[in-house]
N, C-alpha and C. Protein backbone atom coordinates (compact mmCIF):
# COMPACT_ATOMS: atom_id res chain seq x y z
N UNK A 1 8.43 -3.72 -22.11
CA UNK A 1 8.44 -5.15 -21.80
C UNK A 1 7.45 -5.44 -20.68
N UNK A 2 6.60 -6.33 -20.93
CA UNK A 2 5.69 -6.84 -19.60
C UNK A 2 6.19 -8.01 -18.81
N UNK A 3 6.02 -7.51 -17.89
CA UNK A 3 6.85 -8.94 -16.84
C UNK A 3 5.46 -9.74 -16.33
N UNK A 4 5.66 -10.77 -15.82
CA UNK A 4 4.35 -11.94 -15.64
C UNK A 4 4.22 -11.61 -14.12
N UNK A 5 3.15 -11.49 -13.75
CA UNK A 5 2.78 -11.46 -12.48
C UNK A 5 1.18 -12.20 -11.84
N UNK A 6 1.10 -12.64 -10.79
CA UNK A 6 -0.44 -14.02 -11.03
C UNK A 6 -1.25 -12.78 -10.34
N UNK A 7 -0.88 -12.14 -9.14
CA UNK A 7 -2.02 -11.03 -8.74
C UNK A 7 -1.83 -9.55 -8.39
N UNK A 8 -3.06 -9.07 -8.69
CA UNK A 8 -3.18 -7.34 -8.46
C UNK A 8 -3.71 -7.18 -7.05
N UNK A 9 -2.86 -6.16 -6.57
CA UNK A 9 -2.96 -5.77 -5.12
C UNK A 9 -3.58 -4.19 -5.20
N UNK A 10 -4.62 -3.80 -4.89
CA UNK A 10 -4.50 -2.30 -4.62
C UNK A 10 -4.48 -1.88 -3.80
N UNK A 11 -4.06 -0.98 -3.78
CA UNK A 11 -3.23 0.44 -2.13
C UNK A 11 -4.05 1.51 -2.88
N UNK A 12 -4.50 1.86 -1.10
CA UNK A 12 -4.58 3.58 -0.86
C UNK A 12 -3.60 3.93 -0.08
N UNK A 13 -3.25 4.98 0.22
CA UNK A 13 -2.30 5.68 0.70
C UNK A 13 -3.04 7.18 1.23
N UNK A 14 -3.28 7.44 2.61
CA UNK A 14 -4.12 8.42 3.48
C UNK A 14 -3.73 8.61 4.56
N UNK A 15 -3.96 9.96 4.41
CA UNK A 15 -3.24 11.27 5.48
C UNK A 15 -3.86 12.45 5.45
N UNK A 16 -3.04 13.02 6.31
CA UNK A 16 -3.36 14.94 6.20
C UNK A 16 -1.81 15.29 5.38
N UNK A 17 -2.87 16.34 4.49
CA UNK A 17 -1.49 17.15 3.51
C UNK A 17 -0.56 17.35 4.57
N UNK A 18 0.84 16.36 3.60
CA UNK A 18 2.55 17.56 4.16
C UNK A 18 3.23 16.18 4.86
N UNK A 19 2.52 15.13 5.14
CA UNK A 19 2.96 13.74 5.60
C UNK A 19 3.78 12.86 4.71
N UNK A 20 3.81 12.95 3.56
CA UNK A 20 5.06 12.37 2.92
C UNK A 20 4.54 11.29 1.92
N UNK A 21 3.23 11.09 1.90
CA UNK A 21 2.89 10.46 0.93
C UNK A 21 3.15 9.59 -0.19
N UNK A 22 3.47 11.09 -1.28
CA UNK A 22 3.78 11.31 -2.53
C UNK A 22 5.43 10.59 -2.19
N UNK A 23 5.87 10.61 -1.22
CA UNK A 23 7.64 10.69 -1.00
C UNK A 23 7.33 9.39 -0.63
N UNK A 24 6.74 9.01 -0.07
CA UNK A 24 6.80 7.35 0.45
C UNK A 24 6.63 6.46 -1.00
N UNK A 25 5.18 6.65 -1.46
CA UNK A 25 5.17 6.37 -3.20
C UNK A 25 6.21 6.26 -4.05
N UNK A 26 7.13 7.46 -3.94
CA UNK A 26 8.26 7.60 -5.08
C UNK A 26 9.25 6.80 -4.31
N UNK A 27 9.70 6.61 -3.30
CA UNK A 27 11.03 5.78 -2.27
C UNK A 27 10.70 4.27 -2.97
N UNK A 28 9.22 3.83 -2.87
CA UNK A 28 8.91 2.52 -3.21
C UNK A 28 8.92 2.33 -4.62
N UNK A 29 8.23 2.95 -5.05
CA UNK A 29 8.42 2.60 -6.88
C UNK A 29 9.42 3.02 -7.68
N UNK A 30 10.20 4.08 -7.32
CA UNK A 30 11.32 4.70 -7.98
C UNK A 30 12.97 4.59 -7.43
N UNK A 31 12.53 3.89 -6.26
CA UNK A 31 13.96 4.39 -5.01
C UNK A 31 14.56 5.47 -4.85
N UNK A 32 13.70 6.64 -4.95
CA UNK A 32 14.08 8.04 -4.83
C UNK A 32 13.07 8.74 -4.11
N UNK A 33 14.10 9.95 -3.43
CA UNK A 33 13.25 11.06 -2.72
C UNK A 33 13.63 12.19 -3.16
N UNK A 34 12.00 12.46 -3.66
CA UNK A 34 11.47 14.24 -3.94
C UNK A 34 11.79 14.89 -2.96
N UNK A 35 12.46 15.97 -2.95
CA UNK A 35 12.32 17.65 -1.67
C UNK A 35 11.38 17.78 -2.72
N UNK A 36 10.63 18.48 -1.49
CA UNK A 36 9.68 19.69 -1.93
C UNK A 36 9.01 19.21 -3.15
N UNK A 37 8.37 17.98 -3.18
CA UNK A 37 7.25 17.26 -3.89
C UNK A 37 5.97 18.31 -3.69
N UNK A 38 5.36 18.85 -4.63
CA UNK A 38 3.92 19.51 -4.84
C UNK A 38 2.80 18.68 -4.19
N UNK A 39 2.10 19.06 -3.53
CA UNK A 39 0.88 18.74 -2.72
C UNK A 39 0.06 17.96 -4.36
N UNK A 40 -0.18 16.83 -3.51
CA UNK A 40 -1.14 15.59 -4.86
C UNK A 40 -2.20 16.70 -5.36
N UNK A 41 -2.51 16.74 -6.13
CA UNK A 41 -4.17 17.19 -6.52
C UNK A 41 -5.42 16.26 -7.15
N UNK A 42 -5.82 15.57 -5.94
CA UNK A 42 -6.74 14.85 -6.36
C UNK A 42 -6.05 13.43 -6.02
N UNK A 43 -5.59 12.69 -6.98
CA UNK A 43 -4.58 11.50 -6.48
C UNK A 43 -3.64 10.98 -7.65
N UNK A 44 -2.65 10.39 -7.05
CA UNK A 44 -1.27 10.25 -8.19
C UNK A 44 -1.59 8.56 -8.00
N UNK A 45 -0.61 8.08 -9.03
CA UNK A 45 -0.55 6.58 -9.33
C UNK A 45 0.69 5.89 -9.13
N UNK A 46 1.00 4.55 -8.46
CA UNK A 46 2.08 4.40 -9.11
C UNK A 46 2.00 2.66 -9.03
N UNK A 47 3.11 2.02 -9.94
CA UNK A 47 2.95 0.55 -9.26
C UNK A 47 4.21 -0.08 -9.63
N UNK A 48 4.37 -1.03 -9.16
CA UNK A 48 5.75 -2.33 -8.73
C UNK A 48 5.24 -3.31 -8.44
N UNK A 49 6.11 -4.24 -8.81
CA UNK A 49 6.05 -5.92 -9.12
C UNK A 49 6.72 -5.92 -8.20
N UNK A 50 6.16 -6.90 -7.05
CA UNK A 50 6.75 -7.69 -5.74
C UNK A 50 6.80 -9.23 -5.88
N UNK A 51 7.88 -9.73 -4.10
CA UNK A 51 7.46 -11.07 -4.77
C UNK A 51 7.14 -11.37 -3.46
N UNK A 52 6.06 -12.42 -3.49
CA UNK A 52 5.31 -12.50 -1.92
C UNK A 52 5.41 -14.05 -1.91
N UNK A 53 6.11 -15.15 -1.11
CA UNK A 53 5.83 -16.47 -1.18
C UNK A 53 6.13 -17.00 -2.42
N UNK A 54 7.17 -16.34 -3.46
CA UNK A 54 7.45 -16.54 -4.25
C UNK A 54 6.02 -16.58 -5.69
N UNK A 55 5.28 -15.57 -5.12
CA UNK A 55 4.27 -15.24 -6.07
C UNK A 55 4.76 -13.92 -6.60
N UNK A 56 4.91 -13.62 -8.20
CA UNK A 56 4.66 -12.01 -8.21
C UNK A 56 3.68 -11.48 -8.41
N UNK A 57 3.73 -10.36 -7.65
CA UNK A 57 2.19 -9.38 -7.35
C UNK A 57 2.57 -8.08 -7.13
N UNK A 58 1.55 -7.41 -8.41
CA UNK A 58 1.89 -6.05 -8.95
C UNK A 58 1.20 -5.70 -8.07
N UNK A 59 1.57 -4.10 -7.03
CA UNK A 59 0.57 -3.25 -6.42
C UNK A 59 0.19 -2.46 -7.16
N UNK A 60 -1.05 -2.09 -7.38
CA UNK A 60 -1.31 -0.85 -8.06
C UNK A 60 -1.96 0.33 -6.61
N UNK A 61 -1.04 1.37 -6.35
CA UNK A 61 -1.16 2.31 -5.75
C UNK A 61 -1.30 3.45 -5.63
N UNK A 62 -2.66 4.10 -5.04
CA UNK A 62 -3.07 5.34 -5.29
C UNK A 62 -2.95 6.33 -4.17
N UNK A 63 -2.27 6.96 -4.42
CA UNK A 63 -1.63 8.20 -3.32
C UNK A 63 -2.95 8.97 -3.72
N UNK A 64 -3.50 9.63 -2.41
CA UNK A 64 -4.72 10.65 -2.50
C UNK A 64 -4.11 11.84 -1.90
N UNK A 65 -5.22 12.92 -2.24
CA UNK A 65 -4.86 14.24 -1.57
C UNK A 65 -5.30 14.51 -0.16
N UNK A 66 -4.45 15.38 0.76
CA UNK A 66 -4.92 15.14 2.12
C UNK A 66 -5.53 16.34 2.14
N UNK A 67 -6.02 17.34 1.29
CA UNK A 67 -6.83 18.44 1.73
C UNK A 67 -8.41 18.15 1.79
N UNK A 68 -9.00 18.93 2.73
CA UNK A 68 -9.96 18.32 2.96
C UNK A 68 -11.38 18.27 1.50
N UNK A 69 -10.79 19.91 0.70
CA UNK A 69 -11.63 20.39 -0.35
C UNK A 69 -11.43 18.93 -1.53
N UNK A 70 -10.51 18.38 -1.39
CA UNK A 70 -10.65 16.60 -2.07
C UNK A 70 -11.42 15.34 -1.35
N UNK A 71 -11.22 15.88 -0.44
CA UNK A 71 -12.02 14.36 0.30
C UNK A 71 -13.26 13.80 -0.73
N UNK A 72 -14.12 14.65 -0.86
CA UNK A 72 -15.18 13.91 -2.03
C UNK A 72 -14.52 13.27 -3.12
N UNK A 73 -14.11 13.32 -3.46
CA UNK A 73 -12.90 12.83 -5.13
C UNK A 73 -12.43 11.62 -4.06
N UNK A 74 -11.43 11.63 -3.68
CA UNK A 74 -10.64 10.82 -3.03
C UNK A 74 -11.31 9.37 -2.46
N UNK A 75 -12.32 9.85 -1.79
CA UNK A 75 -13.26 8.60 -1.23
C UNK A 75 -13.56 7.59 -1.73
N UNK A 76 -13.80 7.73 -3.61
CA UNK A 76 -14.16 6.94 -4.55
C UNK A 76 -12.75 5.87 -4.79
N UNK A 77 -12.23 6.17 -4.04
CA UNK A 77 -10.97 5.10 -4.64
C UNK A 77 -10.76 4.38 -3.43
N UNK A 78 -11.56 4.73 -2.39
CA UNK A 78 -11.14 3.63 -1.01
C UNK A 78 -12.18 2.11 -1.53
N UNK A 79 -12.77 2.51 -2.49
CA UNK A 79 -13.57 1.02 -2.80
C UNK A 79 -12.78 0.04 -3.51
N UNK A 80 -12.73 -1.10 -2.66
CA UNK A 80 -11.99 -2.26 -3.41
C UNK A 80 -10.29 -1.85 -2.82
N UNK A 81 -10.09 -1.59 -1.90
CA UNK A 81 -8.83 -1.66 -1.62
C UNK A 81 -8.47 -2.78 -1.09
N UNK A 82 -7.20 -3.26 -1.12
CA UNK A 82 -7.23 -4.20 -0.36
C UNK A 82 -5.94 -4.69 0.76
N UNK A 83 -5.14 -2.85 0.41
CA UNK A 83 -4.43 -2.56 1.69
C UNK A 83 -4.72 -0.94 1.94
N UNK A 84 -4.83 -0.43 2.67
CA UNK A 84 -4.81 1.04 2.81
C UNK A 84 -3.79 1.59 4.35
N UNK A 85 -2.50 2.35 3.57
CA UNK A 85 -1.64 2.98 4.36
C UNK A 85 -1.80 4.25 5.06
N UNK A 86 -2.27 4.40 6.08
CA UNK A 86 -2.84 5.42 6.89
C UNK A 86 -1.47 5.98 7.23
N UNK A 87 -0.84 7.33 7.00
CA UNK A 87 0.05 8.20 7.38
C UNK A 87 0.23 9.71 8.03
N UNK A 88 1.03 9.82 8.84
CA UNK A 88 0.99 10.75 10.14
C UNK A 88 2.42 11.31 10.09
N UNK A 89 2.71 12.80 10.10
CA UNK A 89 3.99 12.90 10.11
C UNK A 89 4.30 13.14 11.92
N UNK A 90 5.36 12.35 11.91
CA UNK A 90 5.88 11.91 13.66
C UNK A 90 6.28 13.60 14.24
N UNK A 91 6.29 14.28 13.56
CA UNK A 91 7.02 15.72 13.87
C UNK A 91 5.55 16.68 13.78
N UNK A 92 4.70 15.83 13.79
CA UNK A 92 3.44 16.94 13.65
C UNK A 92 2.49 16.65 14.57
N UNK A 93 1.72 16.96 15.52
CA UNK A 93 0.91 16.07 16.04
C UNK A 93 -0.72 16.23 15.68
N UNK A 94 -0.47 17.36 14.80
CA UNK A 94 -2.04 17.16 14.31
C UNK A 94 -2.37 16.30 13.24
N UNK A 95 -1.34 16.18 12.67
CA UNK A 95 -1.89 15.21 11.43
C UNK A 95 -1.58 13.45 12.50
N UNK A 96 -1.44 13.42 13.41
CA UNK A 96 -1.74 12.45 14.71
C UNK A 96 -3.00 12.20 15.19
N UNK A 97 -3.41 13.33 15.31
CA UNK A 97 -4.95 13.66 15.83
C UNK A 97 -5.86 13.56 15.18
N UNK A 98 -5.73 13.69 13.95
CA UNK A 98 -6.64 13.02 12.89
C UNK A 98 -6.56 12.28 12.09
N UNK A 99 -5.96 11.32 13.13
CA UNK A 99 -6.13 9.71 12.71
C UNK A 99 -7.63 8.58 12.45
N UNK A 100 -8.05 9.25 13.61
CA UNK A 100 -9.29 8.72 14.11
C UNK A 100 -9.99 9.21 12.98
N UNK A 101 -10.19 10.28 12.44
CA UNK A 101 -11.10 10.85 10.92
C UNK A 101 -10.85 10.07 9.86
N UNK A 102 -9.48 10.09 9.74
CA UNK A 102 -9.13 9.11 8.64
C UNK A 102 -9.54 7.54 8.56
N UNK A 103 -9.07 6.77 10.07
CA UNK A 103 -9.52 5.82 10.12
C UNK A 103 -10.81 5.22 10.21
N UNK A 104 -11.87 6.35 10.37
CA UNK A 104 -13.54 6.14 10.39
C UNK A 104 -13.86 6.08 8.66
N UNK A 105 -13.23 7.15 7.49
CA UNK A 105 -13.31 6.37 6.37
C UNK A 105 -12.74 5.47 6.05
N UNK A 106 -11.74 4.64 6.12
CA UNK A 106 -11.23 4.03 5.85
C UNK A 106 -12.18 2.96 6.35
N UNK A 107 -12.30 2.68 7.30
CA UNK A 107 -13.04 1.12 7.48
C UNK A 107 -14.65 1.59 7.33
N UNK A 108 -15.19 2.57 6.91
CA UNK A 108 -16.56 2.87 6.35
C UNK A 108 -16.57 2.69 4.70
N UNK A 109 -15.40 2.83 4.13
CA UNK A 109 -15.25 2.72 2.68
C UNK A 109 -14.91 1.76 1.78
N UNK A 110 -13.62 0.93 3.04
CA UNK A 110 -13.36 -0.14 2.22
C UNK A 110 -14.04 -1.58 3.06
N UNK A 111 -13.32 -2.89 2.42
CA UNK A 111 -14.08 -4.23 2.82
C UNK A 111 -13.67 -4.22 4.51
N UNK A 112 -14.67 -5.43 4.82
CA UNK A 112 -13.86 -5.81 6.34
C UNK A 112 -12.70 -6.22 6.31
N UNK A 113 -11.92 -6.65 5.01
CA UNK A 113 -10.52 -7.45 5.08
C UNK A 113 -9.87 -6.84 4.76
N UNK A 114 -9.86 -5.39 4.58
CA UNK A 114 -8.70 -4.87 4.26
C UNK A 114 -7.58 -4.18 5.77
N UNK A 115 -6.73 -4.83 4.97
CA UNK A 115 -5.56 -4.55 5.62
C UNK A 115 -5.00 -3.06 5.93
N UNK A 116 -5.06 -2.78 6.97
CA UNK A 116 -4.47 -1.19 7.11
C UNK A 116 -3.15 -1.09 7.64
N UNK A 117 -2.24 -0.53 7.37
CA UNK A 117 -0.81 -0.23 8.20
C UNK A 117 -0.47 1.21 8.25
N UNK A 118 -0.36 1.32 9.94
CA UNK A 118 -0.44 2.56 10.14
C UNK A 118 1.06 2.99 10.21
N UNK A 119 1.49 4.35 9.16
CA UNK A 119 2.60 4.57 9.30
C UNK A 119 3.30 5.80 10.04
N UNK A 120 4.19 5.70 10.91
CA UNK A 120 4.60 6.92 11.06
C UNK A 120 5.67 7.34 10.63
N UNK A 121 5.83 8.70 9.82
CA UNK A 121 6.62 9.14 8.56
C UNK A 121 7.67 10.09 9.05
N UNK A 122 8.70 10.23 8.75
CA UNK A 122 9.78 11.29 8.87
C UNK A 122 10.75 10.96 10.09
N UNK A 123 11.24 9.47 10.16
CA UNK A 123 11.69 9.08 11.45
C UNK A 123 13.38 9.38 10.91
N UNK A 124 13.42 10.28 10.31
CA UNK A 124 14.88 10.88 9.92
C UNK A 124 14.87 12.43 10.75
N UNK A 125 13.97 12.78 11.18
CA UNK A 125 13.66 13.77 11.67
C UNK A 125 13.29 13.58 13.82
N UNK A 126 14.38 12.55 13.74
CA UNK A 126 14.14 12.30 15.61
C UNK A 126 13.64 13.79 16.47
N UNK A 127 14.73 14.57 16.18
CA UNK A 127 15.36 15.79 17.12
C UNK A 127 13.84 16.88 17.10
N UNK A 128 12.75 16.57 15.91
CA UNK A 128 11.81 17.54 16.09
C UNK A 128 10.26 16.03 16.37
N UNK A 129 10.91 15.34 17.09
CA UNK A 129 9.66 14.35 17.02
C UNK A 129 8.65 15.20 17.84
N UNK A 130 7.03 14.86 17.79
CA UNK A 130 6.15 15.67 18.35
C UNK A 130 5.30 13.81 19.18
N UNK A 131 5.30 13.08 18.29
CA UNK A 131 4.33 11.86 19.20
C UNK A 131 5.46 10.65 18.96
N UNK A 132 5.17 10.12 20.15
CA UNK A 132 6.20 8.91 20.53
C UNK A 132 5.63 7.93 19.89
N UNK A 133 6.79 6.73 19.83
CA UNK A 133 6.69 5.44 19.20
C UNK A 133 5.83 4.92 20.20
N UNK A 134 5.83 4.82 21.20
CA UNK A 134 4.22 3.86 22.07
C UNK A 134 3.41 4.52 21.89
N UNK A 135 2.89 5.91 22.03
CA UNK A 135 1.66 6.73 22.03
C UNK A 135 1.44 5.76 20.47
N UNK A 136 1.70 6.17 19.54
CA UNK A 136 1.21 5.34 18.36
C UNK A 136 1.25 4.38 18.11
N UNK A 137 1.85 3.12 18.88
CA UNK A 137 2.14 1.50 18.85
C UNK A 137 0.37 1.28 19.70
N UNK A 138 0.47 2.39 20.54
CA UNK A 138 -0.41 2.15 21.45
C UNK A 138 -1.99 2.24 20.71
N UNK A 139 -1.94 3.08 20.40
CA UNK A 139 -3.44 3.88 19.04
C UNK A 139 -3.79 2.24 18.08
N UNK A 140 -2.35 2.01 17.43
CA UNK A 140 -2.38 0.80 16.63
C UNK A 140 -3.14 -0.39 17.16
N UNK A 141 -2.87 -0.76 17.70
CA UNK A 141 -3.03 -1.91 19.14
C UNK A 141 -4.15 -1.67 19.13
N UNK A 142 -4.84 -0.77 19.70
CA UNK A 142 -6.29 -0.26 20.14
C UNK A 142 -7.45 -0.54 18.96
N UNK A 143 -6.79 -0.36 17.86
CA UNK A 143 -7.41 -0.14 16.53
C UNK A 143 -7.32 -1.05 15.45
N UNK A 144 -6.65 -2.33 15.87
CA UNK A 144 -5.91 -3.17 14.68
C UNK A 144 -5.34 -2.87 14.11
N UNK A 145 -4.05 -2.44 14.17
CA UNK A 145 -3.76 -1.90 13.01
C UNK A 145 -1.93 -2.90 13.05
N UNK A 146 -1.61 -2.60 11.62
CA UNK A 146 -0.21 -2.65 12.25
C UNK A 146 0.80 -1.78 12.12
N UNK A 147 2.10 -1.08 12.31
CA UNK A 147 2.42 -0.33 13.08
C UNK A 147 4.16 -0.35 12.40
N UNK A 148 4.13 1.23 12.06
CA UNK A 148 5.89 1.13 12.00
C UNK A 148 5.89 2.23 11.51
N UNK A 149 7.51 2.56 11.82
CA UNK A 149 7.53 4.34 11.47
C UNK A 149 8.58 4.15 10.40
N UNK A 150 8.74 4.89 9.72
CA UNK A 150 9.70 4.85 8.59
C UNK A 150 10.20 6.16 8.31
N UNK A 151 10.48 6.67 7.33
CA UNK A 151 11.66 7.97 6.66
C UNK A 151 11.82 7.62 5.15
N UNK A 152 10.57 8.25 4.31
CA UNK A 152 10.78 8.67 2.57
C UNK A 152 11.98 9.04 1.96
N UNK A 153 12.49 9.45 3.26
CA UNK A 153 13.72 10.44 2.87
C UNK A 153 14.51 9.39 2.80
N UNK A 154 14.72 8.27 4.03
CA UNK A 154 16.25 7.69 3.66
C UNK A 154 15.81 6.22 3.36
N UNK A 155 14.59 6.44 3.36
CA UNK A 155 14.03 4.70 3.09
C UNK A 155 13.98 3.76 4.25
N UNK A 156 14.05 4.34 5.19
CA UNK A 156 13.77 3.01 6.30
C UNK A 156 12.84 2.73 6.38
N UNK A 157 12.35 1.29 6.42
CA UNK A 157 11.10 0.60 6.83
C UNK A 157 10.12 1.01 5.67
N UNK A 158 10.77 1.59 4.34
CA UNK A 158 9.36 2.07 3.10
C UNK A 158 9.44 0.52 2.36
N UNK A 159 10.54 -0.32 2.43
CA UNK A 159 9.82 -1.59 2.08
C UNK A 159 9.25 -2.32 2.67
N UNK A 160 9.03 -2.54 4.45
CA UNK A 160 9.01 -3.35 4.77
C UNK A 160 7.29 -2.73 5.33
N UNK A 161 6.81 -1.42 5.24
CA UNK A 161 5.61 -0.80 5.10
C UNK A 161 4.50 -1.63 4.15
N UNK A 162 5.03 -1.25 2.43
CA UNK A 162 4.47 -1.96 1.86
C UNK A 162 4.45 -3.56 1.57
N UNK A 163 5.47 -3.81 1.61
CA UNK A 163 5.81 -6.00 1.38
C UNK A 163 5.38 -6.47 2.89
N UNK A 164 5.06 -5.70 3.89
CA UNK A 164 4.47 -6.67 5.16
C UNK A 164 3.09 -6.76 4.59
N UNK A 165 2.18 -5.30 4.23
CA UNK A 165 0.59 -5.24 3.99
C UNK A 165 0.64 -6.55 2.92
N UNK A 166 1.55 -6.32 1.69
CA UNK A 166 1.64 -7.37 0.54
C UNK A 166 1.50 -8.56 1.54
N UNK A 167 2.33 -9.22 2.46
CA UNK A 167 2.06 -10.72 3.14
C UNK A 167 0.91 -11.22 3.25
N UNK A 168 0.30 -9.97 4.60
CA UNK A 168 -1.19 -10.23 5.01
C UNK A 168 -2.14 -10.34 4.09
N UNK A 169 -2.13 -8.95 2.63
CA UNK A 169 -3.55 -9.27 2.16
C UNK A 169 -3.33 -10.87 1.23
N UNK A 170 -2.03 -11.39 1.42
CA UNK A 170 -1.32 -13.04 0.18
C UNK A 170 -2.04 -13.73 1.70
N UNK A 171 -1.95 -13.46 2.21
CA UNK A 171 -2.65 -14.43 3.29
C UNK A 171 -4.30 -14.63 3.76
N UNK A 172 -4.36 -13.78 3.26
CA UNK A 172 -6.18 -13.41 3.62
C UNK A 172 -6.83 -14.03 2.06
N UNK A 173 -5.79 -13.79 1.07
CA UNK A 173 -6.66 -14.48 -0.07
C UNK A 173 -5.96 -16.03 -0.01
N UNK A 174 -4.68 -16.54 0.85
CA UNK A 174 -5.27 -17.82 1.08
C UNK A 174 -6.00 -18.76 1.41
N UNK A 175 -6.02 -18.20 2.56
CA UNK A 175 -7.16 -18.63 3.60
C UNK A 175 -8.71 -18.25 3.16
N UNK A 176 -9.17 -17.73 1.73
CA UNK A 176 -9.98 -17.67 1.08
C UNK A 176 -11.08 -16.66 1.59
N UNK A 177 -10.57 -15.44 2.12
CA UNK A 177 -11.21 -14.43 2.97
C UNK A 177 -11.24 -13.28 1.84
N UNK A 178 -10.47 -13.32 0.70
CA UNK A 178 -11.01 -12.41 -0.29
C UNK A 178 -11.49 -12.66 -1.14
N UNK A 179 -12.78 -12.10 -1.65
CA UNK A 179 -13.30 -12.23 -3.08
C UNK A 179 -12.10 -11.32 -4.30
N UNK A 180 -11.72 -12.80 -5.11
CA UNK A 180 -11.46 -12.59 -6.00
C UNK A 180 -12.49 -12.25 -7.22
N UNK A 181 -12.70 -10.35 -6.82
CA UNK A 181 -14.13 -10.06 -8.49
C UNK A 181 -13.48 -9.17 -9.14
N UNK A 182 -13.85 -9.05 -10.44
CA UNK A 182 -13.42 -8.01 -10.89
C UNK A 182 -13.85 -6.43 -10.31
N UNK A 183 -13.04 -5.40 -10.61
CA UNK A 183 -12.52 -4.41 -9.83
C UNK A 183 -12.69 -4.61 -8.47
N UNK A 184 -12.22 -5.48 -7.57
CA UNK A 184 -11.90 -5.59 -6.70
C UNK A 184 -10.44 -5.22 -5.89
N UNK A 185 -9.98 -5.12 -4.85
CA UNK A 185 -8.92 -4.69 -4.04
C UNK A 185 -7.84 -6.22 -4.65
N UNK A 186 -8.29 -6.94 -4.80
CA UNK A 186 -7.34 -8.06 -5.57
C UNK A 186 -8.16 -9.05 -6.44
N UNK A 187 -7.37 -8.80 -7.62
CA UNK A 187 -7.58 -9.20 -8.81
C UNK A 187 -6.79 -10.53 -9.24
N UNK A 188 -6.96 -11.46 -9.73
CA UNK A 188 -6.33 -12.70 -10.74
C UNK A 188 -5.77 -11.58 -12.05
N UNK A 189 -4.28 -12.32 -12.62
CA UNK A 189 -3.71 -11.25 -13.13
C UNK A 189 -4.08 -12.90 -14.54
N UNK A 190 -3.81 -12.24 -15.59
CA UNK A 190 -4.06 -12.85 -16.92
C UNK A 190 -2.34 -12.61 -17.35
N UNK A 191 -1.71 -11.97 -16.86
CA UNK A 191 -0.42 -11.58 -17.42
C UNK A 191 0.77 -12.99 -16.61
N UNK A 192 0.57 -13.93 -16.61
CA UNK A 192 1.37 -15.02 -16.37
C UNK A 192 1.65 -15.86 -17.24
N UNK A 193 3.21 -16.31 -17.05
CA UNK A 193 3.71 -17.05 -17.77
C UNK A 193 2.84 -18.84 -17.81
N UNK A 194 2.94 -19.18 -18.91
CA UNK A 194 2.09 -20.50 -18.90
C UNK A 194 2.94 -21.58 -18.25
N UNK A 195 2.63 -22.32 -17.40
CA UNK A 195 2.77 -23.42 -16.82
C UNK A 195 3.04 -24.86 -17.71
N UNK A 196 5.27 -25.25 -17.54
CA UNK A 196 5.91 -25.77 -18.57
C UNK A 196 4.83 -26.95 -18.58
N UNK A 197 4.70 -27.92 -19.79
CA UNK A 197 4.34 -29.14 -20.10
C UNK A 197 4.70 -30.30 -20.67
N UNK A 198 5.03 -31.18 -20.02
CA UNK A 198 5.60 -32.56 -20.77
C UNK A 198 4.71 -32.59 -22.06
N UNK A 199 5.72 -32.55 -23.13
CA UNK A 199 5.56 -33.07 -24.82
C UNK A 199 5.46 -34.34 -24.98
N UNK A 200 4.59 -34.67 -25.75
CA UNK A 200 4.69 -36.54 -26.09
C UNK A 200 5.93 -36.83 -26.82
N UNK A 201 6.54 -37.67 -26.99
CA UNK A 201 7.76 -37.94 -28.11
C UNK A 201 7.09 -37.95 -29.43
N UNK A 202 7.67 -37.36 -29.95
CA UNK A 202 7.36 -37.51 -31.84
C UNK A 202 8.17 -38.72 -32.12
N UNK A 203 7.09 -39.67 -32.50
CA UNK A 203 7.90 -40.87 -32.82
C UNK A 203 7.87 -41.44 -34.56
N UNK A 204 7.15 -40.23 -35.15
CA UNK A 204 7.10 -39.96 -36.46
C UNK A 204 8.37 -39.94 -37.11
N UNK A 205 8.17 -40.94 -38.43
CA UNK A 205 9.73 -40.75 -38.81
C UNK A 205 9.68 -39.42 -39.67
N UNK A 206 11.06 -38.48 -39.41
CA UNK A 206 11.17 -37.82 -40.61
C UNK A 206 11.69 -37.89 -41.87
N UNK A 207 11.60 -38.83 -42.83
CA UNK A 207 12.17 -39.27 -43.63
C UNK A 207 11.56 -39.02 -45.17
C-alpha cells in the first residue's frame, strides 16, 4: 500500500565505526534495537513517513560506513542531503575527536543549507561516559550545530533527533532557502492525495 506524502527529505547518517548508527536507523524506522548489528558495508537504507506542520514527509535515509577503507564510496551520497546526522559514541572519546574530520566533509560535500544534528549516542550507558554533555553542547555551539544525546538502545531522544532536523530542513524550504531540483536533498513528492473539489450540480434530468 502507498501512503501520500507532499515531500522527500534525505539523511545521511556519519560517524566512526561502533557508534550506533545502524541502531539509531533501525529504533527510527522499525522501533527496534539490534545487539550486535554487523558493521554497515558501504551504506544501508531505510525510510518513514513523518508528519511535520501537518505535512507528510518521507525521509529517505542513508546510514554510511564509518571505516575509513569506505570513505571514497560513502562521500558520494553526502550530495544533495538535506539533513546529515553526525554521531559520536558518549563512552568513546575518539570517535569525539573525530568530529572535526567528519564535520570538514560534511559541510565540503553537502549544500550550505543543510541541516546537521550532532548526536551523542549510548546515553543508556551513563556509568562508562568518556565526554560530557557541555564539552559537546559546547563543540555544537562553536560549530552550528544542534545538539542532543540519545540511546538506540532504549530510544531516547531517536525521535526527537530525527523530527527536530525534519522541522528545520520544513523550514528552510519555507522560507524558500531550498532548491526544490530533482535529485536534490528535498524533493516535491508526486505521491499525494488530490486536493477535494466542489462538483457542479447535475441538473440533468434522469429520465
Amino acid at each position: 500500500m502507498s501512503f501520500p506524502y507532499e515531500y522527500i527529505f534525505k539523511y545521511i547518517i556519519i560517524g566512526d565505526m561502533g557508534v550506533g548508527k545502524s541502531c539509531l536507523l533501525h529504533q527510527f524506522t522499525e522501533n527496534k534495537f539490534v545487539p550486535d548489528n554487523p558493521h554497515t558495508i558501504g551504506v544501508e537504507f531505510g525510510t518513514r513517513i513523518v508528519d511535520v506542520n501537518n505535512k507528510k514527509i518521507k525521509l529517505q535515509i542513508w546510514d554510511t560506513a564509518g571505516q575509513e577503507r569506505f570513505r571514497a564510496v560513502t562521500r558520494s551520497y553526502y550530495r544533495g542531503a538535506a539533513g546529515a546526522l553526525l554521531v559520536y559514541d558518549i563512552t568513546r572519546r575518539i570517535t569525539y575527536n573525530h568530529l572535526t574530520n567528519w564535520l570538514t566533509d560534511a559541510r565540503n560535500l553537502t549544500n550550505p543549507n543543510t541541516i546537521i544534528m550532532l548526536i551523542g549516542n549510548k546515553k543508556d550507558l551513563e556509568g562508562q561516559r568518556d565526554v560530557t554533555y557541555e564539552e559537546a553542547s559546547t563543540f555544537a555551539k562553536q560549530n552550528g550545530l544542534i545538539f542532543v544525546e540519545s540511546s538506540a538502545k532504549t530510544g531516547e531522544n531517536v525521535e526527537e533527533a530525527f523530527l527536530r532536523t525534519a522541522k528545520l530542513i520544513f523550514q528552510s524550504v519555507q522560507e524558500g532557502n531550498v532548491d526544490l531540483i530533482p535529485d536534490g536533498g528535498v524533493t516535491k513528492s508526486n505521491n499525494v492525495l488530490p486536493t477535494p473539489t466542489s462538483q457542479e450540480p447535475n441538473n440533468k434530468c434522469a429520465c
